[in-house]
PDB file of N, CA and C in Angstrom:
ATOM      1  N   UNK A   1      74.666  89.616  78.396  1.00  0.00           N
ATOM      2  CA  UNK A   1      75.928  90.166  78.863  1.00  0.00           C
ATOM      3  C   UNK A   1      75.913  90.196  80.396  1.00  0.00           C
ATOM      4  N   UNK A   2      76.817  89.756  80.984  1.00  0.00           N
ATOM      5  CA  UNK A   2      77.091  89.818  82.178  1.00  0.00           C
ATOM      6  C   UNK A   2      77.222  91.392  83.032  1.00  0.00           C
ATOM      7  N   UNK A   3      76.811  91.610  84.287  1.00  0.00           N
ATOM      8  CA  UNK A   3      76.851  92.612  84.637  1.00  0.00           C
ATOM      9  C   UNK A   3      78.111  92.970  85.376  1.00  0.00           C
ATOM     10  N   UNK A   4      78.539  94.327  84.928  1.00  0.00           N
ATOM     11  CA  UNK A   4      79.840  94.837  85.312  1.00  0.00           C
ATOM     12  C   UNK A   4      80.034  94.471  86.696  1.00  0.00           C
ATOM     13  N   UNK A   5      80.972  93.845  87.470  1.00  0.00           N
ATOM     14  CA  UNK A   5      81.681  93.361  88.884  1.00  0.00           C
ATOM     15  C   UNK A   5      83.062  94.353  89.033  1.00  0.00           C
ATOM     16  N   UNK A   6      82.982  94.982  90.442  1.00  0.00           N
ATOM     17  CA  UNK A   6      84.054  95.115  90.500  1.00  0.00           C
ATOM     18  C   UNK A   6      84.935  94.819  91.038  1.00  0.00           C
ATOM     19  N   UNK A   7      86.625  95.053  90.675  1.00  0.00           N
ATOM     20  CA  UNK A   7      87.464  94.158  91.562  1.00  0.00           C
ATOM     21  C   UNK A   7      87.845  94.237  93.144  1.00  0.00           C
ATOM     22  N   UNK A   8      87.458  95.736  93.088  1.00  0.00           N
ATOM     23  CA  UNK A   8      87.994  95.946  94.718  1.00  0.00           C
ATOM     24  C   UNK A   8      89.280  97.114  94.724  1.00  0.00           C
ATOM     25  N   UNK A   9      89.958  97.300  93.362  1.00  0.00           N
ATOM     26  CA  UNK A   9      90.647  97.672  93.396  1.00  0.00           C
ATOM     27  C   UNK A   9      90.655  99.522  93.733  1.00  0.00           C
ATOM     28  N   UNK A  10      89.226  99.663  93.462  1.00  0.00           N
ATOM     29  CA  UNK A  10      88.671 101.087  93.907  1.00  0.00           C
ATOM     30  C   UNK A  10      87.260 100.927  94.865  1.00  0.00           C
ATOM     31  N   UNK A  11      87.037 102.448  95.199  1.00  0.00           N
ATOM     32  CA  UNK A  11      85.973 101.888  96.068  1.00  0.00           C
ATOM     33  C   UNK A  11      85.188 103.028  95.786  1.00  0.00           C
ATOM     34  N   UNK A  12      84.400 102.327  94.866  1.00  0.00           N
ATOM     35  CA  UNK A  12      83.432 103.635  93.910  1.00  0.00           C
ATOM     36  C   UNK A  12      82.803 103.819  94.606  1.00  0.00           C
ATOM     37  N   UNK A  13      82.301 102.979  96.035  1.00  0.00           N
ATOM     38  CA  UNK A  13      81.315 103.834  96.811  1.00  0.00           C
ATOM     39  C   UNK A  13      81.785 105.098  97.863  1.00  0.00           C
ATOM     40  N   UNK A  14      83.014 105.392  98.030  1.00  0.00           N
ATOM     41  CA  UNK A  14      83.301 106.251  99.000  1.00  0.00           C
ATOM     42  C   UNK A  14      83.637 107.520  97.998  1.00  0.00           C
ATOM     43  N   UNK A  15      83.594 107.628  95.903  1.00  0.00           N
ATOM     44  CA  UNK A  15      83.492 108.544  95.250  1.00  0.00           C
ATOM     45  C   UNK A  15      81.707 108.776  95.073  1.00  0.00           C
ATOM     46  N   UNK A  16      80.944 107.791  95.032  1.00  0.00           N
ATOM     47  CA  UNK A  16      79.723 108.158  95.140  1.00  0.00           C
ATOM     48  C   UNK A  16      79.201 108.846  96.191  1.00  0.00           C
ATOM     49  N   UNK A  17      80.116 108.644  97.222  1.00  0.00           N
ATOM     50  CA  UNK A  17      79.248 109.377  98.659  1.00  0.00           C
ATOM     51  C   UNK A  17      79.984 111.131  98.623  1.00  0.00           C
ATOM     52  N   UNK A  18      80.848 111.188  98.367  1.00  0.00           N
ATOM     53  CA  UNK A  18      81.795 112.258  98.175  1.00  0.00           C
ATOM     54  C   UNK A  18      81.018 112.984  97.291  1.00  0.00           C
ATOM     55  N   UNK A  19      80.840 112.299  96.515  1.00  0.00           N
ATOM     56  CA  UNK A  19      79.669 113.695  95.268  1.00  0.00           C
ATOM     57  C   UNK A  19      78.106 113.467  94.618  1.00  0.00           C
ATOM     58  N   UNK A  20      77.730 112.917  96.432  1.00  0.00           N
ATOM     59  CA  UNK A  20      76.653 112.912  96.586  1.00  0.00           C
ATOM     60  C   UNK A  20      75.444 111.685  95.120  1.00  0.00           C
ATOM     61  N   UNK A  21      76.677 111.245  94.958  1.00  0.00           N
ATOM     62  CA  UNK A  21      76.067 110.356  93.819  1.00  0.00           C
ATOM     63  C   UNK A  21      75.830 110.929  92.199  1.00  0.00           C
ATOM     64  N   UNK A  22      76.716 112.295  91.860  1.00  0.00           N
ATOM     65  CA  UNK A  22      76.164 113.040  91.332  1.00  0.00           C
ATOM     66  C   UNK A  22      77.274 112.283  89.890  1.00  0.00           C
ATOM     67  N   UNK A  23      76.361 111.284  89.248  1.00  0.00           N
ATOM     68  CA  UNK A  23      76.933 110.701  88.209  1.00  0.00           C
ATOM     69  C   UNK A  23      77.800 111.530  86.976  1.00  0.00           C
ATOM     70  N   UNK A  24      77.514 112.818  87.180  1.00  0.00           N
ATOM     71  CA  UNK A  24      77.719 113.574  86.250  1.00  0.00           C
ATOM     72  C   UNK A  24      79.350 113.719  86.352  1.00  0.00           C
ATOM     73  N   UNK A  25      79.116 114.386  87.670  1.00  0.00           N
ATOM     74  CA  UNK A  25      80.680 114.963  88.238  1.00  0.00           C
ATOM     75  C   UNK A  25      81.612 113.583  88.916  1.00  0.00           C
ATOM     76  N   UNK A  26      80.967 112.696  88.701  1.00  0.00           N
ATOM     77  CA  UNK A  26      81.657 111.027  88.861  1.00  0.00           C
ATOM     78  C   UNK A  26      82.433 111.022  87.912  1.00  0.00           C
ATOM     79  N   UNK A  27      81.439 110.855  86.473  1.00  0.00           N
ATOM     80  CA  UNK A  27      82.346 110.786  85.473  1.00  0.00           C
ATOM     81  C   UNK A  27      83.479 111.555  84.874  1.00  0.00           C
ATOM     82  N   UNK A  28      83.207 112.922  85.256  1.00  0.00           N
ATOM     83  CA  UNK A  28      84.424 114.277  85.281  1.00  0.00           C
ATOM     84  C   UNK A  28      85.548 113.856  86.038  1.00  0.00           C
ATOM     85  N   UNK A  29      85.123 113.570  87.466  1.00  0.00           N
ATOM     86  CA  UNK A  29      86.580 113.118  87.887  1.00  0.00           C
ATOM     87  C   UNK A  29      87.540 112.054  87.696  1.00  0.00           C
ATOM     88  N   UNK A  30      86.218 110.708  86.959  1.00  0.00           N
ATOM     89  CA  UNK A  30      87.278 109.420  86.873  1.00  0.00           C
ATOM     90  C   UNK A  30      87.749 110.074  85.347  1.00  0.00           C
ATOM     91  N   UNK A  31      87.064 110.820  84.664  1.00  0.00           N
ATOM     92  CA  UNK A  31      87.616 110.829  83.148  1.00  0.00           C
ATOM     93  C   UNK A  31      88.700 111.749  83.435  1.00  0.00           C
ATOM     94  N   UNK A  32      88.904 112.775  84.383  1.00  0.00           N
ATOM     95  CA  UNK A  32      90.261 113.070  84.508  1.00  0.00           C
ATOM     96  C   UNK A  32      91.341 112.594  84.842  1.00  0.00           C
ATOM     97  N   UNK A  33      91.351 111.931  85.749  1.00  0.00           N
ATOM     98  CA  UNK A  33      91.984 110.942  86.364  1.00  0.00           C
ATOM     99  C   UNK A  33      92.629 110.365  85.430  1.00  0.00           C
ATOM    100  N   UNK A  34      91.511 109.391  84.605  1.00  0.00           N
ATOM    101  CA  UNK A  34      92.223 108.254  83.126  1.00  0.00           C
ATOM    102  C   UNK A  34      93.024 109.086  82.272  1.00  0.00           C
ATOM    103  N   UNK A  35      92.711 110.421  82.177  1.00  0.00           N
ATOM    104  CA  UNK A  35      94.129 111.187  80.843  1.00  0.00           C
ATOM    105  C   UNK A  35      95.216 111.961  82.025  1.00  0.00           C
ATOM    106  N   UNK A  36      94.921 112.430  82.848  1.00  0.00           N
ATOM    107  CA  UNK A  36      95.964 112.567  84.143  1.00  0.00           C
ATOM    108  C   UNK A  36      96.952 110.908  83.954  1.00  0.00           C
ATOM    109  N   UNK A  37      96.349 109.678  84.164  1.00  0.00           N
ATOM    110  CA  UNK A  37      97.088 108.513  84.275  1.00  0.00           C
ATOM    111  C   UNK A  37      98.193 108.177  83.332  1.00  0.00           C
ATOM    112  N   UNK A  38      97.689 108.982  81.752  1.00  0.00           N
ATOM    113  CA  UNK A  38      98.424 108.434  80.603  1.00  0.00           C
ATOM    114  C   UNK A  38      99.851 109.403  80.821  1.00  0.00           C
ATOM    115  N   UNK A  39      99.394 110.558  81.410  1.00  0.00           N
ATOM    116  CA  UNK A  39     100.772 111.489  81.473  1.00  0.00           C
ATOM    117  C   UNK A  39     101.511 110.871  82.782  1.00  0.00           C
ATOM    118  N   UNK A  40     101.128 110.306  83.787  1.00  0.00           N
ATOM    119  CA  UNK A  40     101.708 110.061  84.805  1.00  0.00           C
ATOM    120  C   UNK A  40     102.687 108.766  84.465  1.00  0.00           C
ATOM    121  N   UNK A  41     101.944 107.881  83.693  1.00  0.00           N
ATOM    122  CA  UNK A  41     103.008 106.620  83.142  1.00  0.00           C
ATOM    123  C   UNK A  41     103.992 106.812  82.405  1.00  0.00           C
ATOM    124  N   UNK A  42     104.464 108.277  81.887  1.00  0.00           N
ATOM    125  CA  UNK A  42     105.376 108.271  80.978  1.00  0.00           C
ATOM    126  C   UNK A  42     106.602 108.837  82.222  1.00  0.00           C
ATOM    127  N   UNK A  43     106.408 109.253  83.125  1.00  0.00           N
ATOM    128  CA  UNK A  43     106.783 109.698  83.980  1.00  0.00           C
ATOM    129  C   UNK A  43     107.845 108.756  85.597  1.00  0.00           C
ATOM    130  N   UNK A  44     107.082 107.264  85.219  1.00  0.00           N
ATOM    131  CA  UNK A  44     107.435 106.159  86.011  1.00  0.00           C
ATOM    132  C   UNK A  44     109.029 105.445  85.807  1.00  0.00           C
ATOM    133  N   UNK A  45     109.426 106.125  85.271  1.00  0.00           N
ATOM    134  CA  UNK A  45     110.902 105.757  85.087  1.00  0.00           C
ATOM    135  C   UNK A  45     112.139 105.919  86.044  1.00  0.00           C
ATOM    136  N   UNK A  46     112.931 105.647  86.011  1.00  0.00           N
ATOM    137  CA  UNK A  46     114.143 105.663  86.965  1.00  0.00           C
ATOM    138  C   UNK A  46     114.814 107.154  86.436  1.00  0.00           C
ATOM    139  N   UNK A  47     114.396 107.053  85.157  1.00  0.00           N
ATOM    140  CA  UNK A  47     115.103 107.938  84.242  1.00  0.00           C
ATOM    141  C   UNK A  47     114.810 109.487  84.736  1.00  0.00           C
ATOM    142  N   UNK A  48     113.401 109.350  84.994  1.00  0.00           N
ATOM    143  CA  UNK A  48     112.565 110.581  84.798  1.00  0.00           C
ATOM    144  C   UNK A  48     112.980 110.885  86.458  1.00  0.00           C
ATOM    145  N   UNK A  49     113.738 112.363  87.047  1.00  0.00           N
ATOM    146  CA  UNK A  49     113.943 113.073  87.421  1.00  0.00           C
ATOM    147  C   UNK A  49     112.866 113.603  88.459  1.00  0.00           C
ATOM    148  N   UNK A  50     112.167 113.479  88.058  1.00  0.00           N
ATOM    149  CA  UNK A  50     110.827 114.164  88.755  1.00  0.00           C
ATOM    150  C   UNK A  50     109.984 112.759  89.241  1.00  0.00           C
ATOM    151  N   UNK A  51     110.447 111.525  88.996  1.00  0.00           N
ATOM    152  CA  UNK A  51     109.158 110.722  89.601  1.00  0.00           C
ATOM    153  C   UNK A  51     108.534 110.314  90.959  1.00  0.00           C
ATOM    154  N   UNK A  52     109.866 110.747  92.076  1.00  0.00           N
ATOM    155  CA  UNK A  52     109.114 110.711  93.100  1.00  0.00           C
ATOM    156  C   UNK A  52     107.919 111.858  93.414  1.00  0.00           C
ATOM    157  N   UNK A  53     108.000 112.675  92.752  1.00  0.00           N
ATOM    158  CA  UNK A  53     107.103 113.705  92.877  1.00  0.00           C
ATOM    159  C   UNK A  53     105.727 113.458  91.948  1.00  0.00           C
ATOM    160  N   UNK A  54     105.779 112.868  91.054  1.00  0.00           N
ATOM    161  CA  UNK A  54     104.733 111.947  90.071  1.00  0.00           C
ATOM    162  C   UNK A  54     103.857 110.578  90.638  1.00  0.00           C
ATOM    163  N   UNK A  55     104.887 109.883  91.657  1.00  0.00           N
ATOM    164  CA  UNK A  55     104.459 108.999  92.729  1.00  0.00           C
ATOM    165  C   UNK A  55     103.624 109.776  93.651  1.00  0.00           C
ATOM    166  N   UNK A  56     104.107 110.528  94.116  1.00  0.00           N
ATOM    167  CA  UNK A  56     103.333 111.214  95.119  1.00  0.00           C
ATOM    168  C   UNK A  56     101.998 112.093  94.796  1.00  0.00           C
ATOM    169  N   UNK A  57     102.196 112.243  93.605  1.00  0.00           N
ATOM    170  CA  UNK A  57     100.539 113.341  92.615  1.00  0.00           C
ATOM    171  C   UNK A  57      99.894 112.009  92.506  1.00  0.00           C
ATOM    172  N   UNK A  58     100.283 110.855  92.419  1.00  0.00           N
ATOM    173  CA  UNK A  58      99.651 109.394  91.682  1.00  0.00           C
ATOM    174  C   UNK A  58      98.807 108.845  93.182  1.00  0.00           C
ATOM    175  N   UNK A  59      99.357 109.121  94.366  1.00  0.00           N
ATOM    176  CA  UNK A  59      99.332 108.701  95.315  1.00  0.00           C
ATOM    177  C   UNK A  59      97.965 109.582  95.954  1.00  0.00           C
ATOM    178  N   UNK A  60      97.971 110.649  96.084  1.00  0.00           N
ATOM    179  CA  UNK A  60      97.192 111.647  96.740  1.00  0.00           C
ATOM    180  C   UNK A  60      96.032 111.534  95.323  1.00  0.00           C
ATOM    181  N   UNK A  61      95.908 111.698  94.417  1.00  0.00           N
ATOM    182  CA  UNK A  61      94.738 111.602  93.387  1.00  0.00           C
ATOM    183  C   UNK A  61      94.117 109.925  93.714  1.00  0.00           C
ATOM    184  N   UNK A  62      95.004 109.111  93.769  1.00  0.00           N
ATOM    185  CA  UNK A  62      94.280 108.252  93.828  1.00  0.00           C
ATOM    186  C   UNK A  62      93.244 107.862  94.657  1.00  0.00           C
ATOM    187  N   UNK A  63      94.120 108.214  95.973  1.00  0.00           N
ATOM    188  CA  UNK A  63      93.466 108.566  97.662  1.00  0.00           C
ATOM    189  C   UNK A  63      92.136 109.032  97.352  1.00  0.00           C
ATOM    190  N   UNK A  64      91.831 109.691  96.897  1.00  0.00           N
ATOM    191  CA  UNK A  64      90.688 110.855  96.002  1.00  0.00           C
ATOM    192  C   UNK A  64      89.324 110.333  95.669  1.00  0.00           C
ATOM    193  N   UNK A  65      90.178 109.413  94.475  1.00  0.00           N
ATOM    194  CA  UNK A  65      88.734 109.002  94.093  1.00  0.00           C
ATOM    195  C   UNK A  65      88.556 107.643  94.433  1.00  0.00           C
ATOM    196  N   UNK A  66      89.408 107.024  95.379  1.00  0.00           N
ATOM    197  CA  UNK A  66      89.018 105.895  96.239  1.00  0.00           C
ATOM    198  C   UNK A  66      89.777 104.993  95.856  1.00  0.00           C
ATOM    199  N   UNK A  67      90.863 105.065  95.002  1.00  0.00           N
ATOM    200  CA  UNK A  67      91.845 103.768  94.488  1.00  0.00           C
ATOM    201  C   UNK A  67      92.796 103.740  95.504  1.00  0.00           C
ATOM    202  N   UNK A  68      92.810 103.146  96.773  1.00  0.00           N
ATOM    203  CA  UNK A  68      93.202 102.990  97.889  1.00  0.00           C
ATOM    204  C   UNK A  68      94.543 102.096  97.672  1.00  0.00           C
ATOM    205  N   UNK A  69      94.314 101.012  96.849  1.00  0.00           N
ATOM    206  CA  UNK A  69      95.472  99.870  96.549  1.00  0.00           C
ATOM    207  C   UNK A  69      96.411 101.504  96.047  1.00  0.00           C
ATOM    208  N   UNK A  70      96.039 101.449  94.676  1.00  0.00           N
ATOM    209  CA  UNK A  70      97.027 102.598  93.897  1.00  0.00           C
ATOM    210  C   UNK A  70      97.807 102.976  95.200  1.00  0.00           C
ATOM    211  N   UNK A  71      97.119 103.955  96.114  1.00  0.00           N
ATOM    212  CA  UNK A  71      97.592 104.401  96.801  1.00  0.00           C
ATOM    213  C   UNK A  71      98.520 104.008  98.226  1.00  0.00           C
ATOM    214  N   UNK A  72      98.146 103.012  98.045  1.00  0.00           N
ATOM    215  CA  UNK A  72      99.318 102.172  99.175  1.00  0.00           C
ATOM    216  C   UNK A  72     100.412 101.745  98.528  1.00  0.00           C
ATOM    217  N   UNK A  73     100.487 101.451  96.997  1.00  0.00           N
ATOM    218  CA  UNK A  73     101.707 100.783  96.308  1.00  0.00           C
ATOM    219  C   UNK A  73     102.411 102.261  96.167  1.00  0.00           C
ATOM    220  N   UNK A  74     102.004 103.153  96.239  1.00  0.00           N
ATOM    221  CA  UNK A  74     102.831 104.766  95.469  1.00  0.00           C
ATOM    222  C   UNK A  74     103.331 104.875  97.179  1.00  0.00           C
ATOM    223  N   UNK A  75     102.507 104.729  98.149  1.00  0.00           N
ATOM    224  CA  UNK A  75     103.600 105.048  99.164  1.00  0.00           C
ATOM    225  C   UNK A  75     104.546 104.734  99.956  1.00  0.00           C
ATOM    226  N   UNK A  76     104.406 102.689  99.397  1.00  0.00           N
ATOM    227  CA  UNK A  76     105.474 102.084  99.177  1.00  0.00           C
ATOM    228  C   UNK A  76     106.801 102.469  98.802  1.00  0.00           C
ATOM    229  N   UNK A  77     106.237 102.741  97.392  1.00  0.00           N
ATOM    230  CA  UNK A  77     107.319 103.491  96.515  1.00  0.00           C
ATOM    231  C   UNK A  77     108.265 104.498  96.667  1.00  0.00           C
ATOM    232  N   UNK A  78     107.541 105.891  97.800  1.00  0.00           N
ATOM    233  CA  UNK A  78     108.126 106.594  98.287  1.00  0.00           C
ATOM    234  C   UNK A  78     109.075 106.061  98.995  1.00  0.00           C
ATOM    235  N   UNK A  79     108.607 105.216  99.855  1.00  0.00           N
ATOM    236  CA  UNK A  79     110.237 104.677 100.473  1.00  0.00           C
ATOM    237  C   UNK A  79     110.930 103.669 100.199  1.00  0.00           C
ATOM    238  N   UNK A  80     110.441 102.458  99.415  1.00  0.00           N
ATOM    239  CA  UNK A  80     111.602 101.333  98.736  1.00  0.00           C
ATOM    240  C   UNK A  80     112.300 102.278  97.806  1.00  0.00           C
ATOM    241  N   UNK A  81     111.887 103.138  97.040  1.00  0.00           N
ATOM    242  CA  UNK A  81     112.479 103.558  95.819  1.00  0.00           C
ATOM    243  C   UNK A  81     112.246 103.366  94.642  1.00  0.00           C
ATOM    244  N   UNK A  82     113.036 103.383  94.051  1.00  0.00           N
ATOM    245  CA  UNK A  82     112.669 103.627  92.300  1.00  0.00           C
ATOM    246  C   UNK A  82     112.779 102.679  91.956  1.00  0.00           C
ATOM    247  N   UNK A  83     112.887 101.079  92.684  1.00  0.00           N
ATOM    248  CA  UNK A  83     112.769  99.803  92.052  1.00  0.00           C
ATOM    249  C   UNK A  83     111.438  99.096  92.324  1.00  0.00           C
ATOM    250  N   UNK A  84     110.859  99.966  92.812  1.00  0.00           N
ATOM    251  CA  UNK A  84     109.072 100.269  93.486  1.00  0.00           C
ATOM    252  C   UNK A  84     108.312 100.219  91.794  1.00  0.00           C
ATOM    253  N   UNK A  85     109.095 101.631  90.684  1.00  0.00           N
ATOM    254  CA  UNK A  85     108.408 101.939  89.769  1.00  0.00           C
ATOM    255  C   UNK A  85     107.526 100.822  88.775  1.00  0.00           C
ATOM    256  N   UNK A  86     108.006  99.852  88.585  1.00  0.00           N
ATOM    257  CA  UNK A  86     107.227  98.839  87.899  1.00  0.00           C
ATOM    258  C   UNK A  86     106.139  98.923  88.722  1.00  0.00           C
ATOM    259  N   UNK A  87     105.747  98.344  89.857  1.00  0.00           N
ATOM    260  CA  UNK A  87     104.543  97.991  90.421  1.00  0.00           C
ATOM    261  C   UNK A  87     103.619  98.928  90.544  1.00  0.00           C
ATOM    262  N   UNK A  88     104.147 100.060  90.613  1.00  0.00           N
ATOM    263  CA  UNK A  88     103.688 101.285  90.572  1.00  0.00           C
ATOM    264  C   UNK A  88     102.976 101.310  89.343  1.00  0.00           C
ATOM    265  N   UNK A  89     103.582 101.438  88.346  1.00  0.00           N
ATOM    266  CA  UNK A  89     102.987 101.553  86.538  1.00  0.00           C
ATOM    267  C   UNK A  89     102.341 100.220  86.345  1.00  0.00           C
ATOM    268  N   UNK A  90     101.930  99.307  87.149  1.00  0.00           N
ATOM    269  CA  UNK A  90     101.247  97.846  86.973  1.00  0.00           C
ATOM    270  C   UNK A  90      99.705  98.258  88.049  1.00  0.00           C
ATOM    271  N   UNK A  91      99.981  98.428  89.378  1.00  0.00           N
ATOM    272  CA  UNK A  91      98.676  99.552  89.773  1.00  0.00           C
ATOM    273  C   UNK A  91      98.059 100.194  89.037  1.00  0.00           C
ATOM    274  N   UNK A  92      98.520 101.183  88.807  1.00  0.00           N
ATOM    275  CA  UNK A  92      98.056 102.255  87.948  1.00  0.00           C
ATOM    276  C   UNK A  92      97.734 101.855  86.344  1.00  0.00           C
ATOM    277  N   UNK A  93      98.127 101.545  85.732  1.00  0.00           N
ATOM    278  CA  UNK A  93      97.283 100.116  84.758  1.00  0.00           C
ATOM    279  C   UNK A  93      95.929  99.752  85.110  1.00  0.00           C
ATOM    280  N   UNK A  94      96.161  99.005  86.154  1.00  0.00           N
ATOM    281  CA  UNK A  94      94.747  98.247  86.843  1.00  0.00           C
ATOM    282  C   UNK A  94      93.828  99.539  87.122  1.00  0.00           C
ATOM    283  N   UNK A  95      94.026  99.700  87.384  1.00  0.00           N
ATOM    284  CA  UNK A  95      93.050 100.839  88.512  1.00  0.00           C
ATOM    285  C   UNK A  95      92.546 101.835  87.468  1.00  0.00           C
ATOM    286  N   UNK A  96      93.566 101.833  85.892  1.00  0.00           N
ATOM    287  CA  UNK A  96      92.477 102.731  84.905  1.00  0.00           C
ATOM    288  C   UNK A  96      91.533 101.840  84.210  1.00  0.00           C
ATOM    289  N   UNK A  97      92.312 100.448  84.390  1.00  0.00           N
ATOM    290  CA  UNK A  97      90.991  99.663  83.792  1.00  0.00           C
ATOM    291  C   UNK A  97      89.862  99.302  84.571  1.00  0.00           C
ATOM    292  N   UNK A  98      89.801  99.227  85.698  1.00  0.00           N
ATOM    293  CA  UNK A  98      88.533  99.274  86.534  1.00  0.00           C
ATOM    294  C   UNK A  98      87.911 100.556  86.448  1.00  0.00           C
ATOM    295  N   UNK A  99      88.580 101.645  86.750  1.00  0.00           N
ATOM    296  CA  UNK A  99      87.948 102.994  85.997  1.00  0.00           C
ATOM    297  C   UNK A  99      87.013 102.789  85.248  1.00  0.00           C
ATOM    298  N   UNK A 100      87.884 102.169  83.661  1.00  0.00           N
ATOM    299  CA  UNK A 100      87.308 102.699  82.417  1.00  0.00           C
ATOM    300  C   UNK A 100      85.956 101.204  82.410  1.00  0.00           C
ATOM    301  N   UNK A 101      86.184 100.627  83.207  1.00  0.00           N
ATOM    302  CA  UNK A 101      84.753  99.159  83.762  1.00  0.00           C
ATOM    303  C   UNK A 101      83.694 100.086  83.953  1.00  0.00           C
ATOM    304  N   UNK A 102      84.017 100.772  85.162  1.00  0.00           N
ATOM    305  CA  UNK A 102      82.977 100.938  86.112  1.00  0.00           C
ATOM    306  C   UNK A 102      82.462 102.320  85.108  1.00  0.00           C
ATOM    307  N   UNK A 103      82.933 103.336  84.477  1.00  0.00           N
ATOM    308  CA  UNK A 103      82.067 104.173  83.529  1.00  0.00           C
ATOM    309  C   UNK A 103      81.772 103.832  82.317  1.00  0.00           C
ATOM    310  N   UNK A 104      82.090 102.635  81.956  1.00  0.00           N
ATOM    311  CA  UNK A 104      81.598 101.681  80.717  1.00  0.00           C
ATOM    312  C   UNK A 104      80.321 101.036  81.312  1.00  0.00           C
ATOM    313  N   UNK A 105      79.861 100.768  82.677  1.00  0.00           N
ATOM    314  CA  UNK A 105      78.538  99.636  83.352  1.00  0.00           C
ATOM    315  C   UNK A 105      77.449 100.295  82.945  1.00  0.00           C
ATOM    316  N   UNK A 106      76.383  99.860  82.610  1.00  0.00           N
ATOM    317  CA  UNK A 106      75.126 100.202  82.476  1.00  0.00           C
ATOM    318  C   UNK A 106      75.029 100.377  81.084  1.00  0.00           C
TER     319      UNK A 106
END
């Protein structure tokens, strides 16, 4: 089996340095993050009332644990608008599947 690569799309080393490498509380925060993500996608709609404010929780968490892209497309979003939301919910896609890579490696 090939060894897990990642895309770039996060930068697990600036969450490893942040918590001191402490694999434990790595995995606490990306595993929050991934069920935080599933509520945040239902939320990406034109429809939904509240999503610039869901952009912006998507934006600052991501910042967080180092998903930097995520976080440049959500603050895009803040100012193109709500025709932003696809790319937004296509980020955020990516960025749980590199997640769920990088605590699947080893």
């Amino acid at each position: 089996m090939a060894a897990w690569q990642p895309s770039g799309l996060v930068d697990f080393g600036y969450l490893e340095g942040f918590t001191a490498g402490d694999r434990r509380v790595i995995d606490e925060v990306l595993t929050l993050f991934r069920q935080q993500a599933q509520l945040w996608a239902g939320s990406l709609g034109a429809a939904d009332p509240n999503w610039r404010d869901v952009v912006h929780t998507i934006k600052g968490s991501a910042r967080g644990v180092g998903a930097n892209a995520l976080g440049d497309v959500c603050a895009r979003a803040e100012v193109d608008g709500e025709a932003s939301l696809p790319a937004v919910l296509t980020a955020l896609e990516a960025t749980v599947t590199e997640i769920a890579a990088y605590q699947a490696r080893d």
